[in-house]
Protein backbone atom coordinates (compact mmCIF):
# COMPACT_ATOMS: atom_id res chain seq x y z
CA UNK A 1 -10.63 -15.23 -4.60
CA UNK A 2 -8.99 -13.87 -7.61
CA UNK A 3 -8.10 -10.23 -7.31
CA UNK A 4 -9.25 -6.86 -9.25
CA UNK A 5 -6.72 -6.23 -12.13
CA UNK A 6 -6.37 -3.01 -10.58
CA UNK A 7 -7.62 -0.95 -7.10
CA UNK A 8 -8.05 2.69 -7.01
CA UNK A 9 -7.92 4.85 -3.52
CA UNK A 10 -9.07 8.39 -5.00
CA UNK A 11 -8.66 11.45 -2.89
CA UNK A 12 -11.27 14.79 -4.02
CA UNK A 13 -9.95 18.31 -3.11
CA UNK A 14 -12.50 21.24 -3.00
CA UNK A 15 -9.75 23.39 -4.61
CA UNK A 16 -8.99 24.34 -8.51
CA UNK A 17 -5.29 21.95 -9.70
CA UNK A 18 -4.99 18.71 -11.36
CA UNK A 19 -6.20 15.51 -11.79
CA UNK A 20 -3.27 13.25 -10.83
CA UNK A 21 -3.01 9.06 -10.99
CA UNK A 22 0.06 7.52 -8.97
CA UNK A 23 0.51 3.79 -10.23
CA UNK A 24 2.10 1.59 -7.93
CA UNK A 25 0.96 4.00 -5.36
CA UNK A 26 2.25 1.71 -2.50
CA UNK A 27 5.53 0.27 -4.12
CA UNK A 28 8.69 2.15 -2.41
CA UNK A 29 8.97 4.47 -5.14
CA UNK A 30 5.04 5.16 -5.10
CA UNK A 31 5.06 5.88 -1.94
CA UNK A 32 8.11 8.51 -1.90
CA UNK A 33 6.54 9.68 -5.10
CA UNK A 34 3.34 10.80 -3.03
CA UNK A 35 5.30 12.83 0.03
CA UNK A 36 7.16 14.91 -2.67
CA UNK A 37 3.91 15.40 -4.66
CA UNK A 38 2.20 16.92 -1.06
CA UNK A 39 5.80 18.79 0.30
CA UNK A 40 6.42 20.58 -3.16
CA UNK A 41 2.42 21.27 -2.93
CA UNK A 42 1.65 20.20 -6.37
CA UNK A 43 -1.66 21.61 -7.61
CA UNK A 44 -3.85 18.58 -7.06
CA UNK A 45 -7.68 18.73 -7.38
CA UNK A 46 -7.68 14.91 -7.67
CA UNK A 47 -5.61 12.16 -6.31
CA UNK A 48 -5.70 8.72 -7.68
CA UNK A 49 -3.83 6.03 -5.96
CA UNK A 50 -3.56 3.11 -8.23
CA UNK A 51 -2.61 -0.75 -7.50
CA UNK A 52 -2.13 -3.50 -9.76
CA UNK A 53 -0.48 -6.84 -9.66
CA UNK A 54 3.30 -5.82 -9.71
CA UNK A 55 6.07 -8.48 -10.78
CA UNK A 56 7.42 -10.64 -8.21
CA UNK A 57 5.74 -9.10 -5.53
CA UNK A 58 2.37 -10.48 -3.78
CA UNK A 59 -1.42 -9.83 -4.80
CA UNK A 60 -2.91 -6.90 -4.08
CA UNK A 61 -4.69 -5.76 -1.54
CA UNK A 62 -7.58 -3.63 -0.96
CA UNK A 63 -6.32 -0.31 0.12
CA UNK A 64 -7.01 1.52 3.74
CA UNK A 65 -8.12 5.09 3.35
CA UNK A 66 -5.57 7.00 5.30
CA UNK A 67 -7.78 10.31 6.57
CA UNK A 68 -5.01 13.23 6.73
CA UNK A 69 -6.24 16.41 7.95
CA UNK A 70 -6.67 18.59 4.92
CA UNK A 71 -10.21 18.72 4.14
CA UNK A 72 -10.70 16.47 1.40
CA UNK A 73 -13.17 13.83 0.55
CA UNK A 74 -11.73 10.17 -0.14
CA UNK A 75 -13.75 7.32 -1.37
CA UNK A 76 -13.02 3.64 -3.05
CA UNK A 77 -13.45 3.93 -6.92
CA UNK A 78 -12.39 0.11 -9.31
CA UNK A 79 -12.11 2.06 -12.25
CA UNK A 80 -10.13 4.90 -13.63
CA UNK A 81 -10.64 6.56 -17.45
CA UNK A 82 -7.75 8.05 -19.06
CA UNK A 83 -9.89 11.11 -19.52
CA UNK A 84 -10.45 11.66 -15.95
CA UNK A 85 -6.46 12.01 -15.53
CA UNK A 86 -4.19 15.05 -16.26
CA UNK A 87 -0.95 13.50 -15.04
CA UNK A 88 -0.20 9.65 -14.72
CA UNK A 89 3.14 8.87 -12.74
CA UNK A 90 4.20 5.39 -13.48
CA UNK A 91 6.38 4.43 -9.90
CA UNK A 92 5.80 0.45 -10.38
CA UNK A 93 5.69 -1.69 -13.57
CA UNK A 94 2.71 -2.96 -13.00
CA UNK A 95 1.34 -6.74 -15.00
CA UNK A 96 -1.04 -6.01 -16.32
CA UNK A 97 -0.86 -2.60 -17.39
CA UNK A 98 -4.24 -0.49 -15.90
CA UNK A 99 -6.62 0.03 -18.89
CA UNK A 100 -6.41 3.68 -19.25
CA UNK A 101 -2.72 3.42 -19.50
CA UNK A 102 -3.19 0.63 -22.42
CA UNK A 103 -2.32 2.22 -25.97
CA UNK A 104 -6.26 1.32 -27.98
CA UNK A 105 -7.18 3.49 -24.73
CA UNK A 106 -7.63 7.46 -24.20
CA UNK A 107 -5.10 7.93 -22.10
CA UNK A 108 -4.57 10.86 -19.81
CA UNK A 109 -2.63 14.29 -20.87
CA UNK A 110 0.47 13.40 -19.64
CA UNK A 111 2.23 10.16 -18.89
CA UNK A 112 5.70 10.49 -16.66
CA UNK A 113 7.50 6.84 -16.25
CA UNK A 114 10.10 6.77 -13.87
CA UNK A 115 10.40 2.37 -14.44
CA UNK A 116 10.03 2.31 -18.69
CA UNK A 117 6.92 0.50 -18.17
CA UNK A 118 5.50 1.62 -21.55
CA UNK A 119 7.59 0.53 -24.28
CA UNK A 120 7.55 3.83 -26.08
CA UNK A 121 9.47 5.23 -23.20
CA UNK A 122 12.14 2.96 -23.01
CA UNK A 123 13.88 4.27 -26.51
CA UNK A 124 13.45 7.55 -25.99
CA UNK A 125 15.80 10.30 -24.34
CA UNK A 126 14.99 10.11 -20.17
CA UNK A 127 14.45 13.37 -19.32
CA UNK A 128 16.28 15.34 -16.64
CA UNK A 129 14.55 17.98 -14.51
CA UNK A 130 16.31 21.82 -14.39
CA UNK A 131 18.32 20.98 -17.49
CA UNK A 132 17.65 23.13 -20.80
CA UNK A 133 19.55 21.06 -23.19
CA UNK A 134 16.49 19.12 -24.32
CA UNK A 135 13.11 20.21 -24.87
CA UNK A 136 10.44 19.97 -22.65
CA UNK A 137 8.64 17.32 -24.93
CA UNK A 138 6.99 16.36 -27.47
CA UNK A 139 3.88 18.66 -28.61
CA UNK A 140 1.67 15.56 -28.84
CA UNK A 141 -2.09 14.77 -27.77
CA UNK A 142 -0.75 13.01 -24.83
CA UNK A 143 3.34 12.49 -24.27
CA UNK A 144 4.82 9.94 -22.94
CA UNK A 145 7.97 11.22 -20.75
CA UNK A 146 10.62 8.63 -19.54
CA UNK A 147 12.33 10.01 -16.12
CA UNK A 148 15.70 9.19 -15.74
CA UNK A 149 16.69 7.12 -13.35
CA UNK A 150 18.62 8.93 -10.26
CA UNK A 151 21.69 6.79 -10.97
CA UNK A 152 21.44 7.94 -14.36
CA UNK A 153 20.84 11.85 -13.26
CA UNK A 154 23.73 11.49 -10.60
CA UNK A 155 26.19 10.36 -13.46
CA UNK A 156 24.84 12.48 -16.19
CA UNK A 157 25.21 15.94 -14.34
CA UNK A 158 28.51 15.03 -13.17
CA UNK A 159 29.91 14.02 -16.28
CA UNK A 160 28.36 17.09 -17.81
CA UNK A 161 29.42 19.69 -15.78
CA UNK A 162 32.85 18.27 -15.66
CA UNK A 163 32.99 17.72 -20.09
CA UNK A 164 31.97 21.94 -19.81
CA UNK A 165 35.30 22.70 -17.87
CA UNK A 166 37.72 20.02 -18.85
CA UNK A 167 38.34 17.70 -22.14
CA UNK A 168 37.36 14.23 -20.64
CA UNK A 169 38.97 10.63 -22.43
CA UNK A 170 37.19 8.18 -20.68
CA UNK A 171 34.98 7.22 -17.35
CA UNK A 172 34.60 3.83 -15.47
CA UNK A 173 31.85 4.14 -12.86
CA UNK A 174 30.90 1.59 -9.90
CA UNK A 175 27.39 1.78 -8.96
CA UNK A 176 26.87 0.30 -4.76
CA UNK A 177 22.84 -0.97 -5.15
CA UNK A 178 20.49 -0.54 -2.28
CA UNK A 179 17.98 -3.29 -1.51
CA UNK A 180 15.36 -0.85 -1.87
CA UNK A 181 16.41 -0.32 -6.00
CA UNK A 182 14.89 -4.53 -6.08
CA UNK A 183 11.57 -3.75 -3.86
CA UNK A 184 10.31 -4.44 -0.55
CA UNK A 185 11.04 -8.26 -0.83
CA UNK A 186 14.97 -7.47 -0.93
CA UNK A 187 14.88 -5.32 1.99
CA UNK A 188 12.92 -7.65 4.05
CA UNK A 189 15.52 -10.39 3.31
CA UNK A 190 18.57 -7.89 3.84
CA UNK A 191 16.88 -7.53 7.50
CA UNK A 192 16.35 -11.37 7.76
CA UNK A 193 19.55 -12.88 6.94
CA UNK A 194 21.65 -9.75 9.10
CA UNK A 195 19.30 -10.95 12.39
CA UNK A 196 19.47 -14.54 11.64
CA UNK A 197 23.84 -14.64 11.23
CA UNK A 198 23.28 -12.87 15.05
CA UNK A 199 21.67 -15.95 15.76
CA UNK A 200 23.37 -18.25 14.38
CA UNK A 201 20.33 -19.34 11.92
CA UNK A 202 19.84 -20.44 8.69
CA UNK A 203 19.62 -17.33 6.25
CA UNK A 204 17.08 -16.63 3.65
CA UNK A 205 17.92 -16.82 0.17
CA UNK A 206 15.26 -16.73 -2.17
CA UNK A 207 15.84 -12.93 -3.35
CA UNK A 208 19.50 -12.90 -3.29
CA UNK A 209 20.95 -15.60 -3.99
CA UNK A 210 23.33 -15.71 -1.84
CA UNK A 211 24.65 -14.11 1.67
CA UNK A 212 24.38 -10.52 1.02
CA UNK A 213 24.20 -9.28 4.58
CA UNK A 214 27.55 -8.54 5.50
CA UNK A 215 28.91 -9.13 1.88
CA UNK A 216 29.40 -7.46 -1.33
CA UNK A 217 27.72 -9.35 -4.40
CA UNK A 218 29.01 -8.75 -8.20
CA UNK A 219 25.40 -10.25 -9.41
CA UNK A 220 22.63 -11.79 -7.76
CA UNK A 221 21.33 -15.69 -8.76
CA UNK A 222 17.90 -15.60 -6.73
CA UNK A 223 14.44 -13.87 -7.79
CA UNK A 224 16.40 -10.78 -8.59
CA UNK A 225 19.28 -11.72 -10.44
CA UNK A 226 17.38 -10.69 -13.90
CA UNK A 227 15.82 -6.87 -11.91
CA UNK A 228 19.84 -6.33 -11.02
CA UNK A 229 21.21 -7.29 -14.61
CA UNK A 230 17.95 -4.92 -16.30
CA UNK A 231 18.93 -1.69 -14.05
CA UNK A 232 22.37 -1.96 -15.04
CA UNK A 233 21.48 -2.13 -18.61
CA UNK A 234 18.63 0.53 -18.39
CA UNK A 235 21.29 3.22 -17.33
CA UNK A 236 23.63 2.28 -19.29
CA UNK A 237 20.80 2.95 -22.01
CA UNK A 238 19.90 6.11 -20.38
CA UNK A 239 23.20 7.26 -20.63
CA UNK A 240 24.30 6.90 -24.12
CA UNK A 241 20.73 8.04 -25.09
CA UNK A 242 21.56 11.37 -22.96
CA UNK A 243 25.29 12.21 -22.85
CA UNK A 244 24.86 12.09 -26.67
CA UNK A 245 28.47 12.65 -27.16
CA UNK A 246 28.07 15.66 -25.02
CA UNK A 247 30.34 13.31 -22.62
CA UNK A 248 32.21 9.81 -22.36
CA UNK A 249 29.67 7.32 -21.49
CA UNK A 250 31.56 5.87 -18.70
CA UNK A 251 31.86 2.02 -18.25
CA UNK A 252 29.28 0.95 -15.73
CA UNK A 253 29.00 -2.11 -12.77
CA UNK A 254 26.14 -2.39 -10.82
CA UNK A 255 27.46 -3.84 -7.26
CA UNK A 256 24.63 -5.38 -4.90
CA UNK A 257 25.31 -3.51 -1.39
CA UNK A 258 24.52 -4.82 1.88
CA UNK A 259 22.37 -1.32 2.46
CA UNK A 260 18.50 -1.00 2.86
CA UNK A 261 18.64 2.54 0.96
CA UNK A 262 20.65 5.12 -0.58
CA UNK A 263 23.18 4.57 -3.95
CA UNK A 264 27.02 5.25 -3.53
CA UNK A 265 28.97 6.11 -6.83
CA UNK A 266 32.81 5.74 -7.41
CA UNK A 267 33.38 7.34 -10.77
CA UNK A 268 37.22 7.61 -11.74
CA UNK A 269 36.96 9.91 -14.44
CA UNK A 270 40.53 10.63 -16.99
CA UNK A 271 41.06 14.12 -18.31
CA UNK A 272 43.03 14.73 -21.61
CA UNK A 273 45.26 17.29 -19.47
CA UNK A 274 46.14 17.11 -15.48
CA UNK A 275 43.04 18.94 -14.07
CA UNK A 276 43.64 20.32 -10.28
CA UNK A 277 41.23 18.91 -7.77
CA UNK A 278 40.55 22.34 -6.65
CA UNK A 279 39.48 23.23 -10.03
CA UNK A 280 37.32 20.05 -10.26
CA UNK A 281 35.76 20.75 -7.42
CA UNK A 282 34.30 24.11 -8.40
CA UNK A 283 33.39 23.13 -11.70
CA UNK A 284 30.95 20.23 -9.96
CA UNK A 285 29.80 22.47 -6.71
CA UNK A 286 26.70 24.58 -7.01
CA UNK A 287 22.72 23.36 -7.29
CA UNK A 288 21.82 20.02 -5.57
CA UNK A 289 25.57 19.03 -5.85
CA UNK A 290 27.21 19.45 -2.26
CA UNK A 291 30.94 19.13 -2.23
CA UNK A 292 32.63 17.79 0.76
CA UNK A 293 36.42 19.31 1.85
CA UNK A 294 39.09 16.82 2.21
CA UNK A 295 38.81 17.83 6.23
CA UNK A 296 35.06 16.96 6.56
CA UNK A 297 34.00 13.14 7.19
CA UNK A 298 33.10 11.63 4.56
CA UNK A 299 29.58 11.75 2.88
CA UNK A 300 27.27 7.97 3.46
CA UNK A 301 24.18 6.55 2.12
CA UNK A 302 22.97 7.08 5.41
CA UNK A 303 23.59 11.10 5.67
CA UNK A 304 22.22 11.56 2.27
CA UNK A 305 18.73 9.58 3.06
CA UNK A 306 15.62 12.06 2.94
CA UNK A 307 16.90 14.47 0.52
CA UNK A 308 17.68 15.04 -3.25
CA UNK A 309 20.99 16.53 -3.26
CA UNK A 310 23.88 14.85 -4.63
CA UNK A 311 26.55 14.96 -1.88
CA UNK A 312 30.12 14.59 -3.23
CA UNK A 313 33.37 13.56 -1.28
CA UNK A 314 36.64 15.72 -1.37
CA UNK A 315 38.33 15.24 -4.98
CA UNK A 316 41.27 12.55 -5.08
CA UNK A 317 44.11 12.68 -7.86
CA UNK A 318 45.02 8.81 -8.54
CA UNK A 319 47.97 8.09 -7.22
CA UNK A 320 49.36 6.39 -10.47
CA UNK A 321 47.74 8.11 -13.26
CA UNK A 322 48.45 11.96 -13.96
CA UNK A 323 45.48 12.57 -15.76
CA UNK A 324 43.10 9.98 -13.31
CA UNK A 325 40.39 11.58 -10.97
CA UNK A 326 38.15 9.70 -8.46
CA UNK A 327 34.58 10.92 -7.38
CA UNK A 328 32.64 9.89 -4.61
CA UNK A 329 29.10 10.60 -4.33
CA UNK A 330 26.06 9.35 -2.56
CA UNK A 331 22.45 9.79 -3.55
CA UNK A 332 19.17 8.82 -2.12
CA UNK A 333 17.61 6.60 -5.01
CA UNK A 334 13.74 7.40 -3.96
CA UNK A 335 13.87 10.87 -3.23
CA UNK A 336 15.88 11.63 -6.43
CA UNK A 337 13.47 9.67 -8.66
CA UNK A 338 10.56 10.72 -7.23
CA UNK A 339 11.73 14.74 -7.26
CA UNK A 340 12.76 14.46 -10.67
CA UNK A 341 9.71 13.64 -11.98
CA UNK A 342 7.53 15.96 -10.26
CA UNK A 343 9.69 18.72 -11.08
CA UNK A 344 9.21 17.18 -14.96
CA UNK A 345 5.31 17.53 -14.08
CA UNK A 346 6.25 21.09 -12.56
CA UNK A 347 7.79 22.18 -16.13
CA UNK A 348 5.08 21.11 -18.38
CA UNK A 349 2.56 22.94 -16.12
CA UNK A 350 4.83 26.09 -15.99
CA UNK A 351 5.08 25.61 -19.82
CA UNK A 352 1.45 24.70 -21.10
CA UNK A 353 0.02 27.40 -18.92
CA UNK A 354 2.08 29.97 -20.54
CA UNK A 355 0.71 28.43 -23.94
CA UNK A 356 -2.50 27.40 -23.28
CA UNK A 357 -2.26 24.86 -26.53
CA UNK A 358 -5.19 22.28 -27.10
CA UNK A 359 -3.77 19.06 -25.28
CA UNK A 360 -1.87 20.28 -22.61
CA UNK A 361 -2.99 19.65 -19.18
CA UNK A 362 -4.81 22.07 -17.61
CA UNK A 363 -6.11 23.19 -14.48
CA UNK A 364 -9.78 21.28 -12.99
């Protein structure tokens, strides 16, 4: 049986907020994207949980309501109009697009892609959260907002607050991928091949490529090898679109981990004049960014898992280079993502209800 192009799971609160739509509700991303929605308590009168056939990944399924304990009333609904939606969140790319998203369509108030799924996103300048060096938006009919990616907001704030304190010449950063950055398929496989080398069995290969498990992989030739090649060159976008010359865009390699979550940075970074690690460190500490002293154990993808901050190891002169800096910092990919771009939804509420202008998004 061929499936719907798209399946909606639609939650109804009896309280005043927004009408929200979460595309690719059930994709890794989708998924964190919905706990940070409910923890930060966004005002939600409506909650639309969207599927759609997602590249490389299987056919979907029909949903099973999941009953939580706040009174609200949850029913099946196969169609969504753009007019019924305040905020769309775009966590999956999904093929095809769902029909209210489509650009003949009326679309809903305000469109926040965290994957460039819309190809009006994927030029523009990916927006930050907390940062008042670009404008909130666009005052069009209905925006389009392109959330950075985390790698891209990890890098970007670093690079930023160190270009404030200290003339920087160049940057060369090493990005440690998570299987969870290439989907659900890629973690499954991670988990296969490490149980099967236990047991002496053949590994699976058809994501990969290759051995990963126990390895280190400089590019990926299986399904993936083209999703791995596309997030390097989306940040790499991302970041010459956003430093702006505010900041060297630092030379970037994307590095396939053998880790089911969490991203791990090594950014060497090369001031015009020797710059004290001391004073390094307390131009980056302060916000999200945790700082780790050179007598603490260093910070992991594992410790960081669960949160948004951006934890940062003990600063390291190079050895050989007077001027050369290393930085070490993990991030959790989901939770950064998915915080991001609720805090983007957070602004243009705080914003448009101070305004009240025809267009904005406003309260059911």
């Amino acid at each position: 049986m061929t499936p719907p192009e798209s399946v909606s799971r639609v939650h109804e609160a009896r309280t005043a907020g927004y009408r929200v739509a979460v595309v690719g509700a059930s994709s890794l991303l989708g998924k964190e994207l919905l706990n940070v929605l409910r923890e930060r308590r966004f005002p939600m009168s409506r909650l639309v949980e969207i599927e759609a056939r997602v590249r490389g990944d299987q056919e979907p399924q029909i949903p099973i309501v999941d009953l939580d304990a706040d009174p609200a009333e949850v029913f099946l609904n196969p169609e969504v109009h753009g007019d019924e939606i305040d905020f769309a969140f775009i966590a999956a790319p999904p093929d095809p697009l769902p029909a209210f998203l489509r650009p003949e369509s009326a679309r809903p108030a305000v469109v926040i892609d965290l994957e460039e799924s819309l190809g009006e996103s994927g030029a523009a300048v990916p927006r930050i959260a907390g940062t008042a060096t670009l404008p909130l938006g666009p005052e069009a009919l209905r925006p389009v907002i392109p959330s950075a990616h985390p790698v891209t907001i990890a890098l970007s704030l670093i690079l930023l607050r160190l270009a404030a304190r200290f003339e920087l010449r160049s940057a060369v950063a090493h990005v440690f991928n998570p299987a969870s950055e290439l989907g659900p398929r890629a973690i499954e496989e991670l988990q296969k091949q490490t149980l099967n080398l236990f047991s002496f069995q053949k590994v699976p290969l058809a994501v990969f490529g290759a051995q990963l498990a126990f390895n280190t992989l400089p590019r990926l030739a299986g399904l993936h090898s083209q999703t791995l090649a596309g997030l390097e060159g989306r940040v790499r976008g991302e970041l010459h679109r956003y430093l702006a010359g505010r900041s060297p865009v630092p030379a970037l390699r994307f590095i396939q981990a053998p880790v089911f979550y969490s991203v791990a940075l090594s950014l060497y970074v090369e001031t015009a004049a020797p710059a004290a690690p001391a004073a390094v460190h307390q131009a980056l500490a302060g916000g999200d960014v945790r700082l780790r002293r050179a007598a603490d154990h260093a910070p992991s993808q594992v410790e960081v898992t669960g949160n948004a901050q951006i934890l940062i190891d003990s600063i390291m002169a190079d050895a050989g280079r007077e001027n050369g800096l290393w930085i070490w910092a993990v991030i959790d990919n989901l939770r950064l993502a998915a915080q991001n771009a609720v805090q983007i939804a957070e602004e243009f509420v705080s914003r448009s209800g101070a305004s009240g202008g025809e267009g904005k998004a406003q309260p059911s």
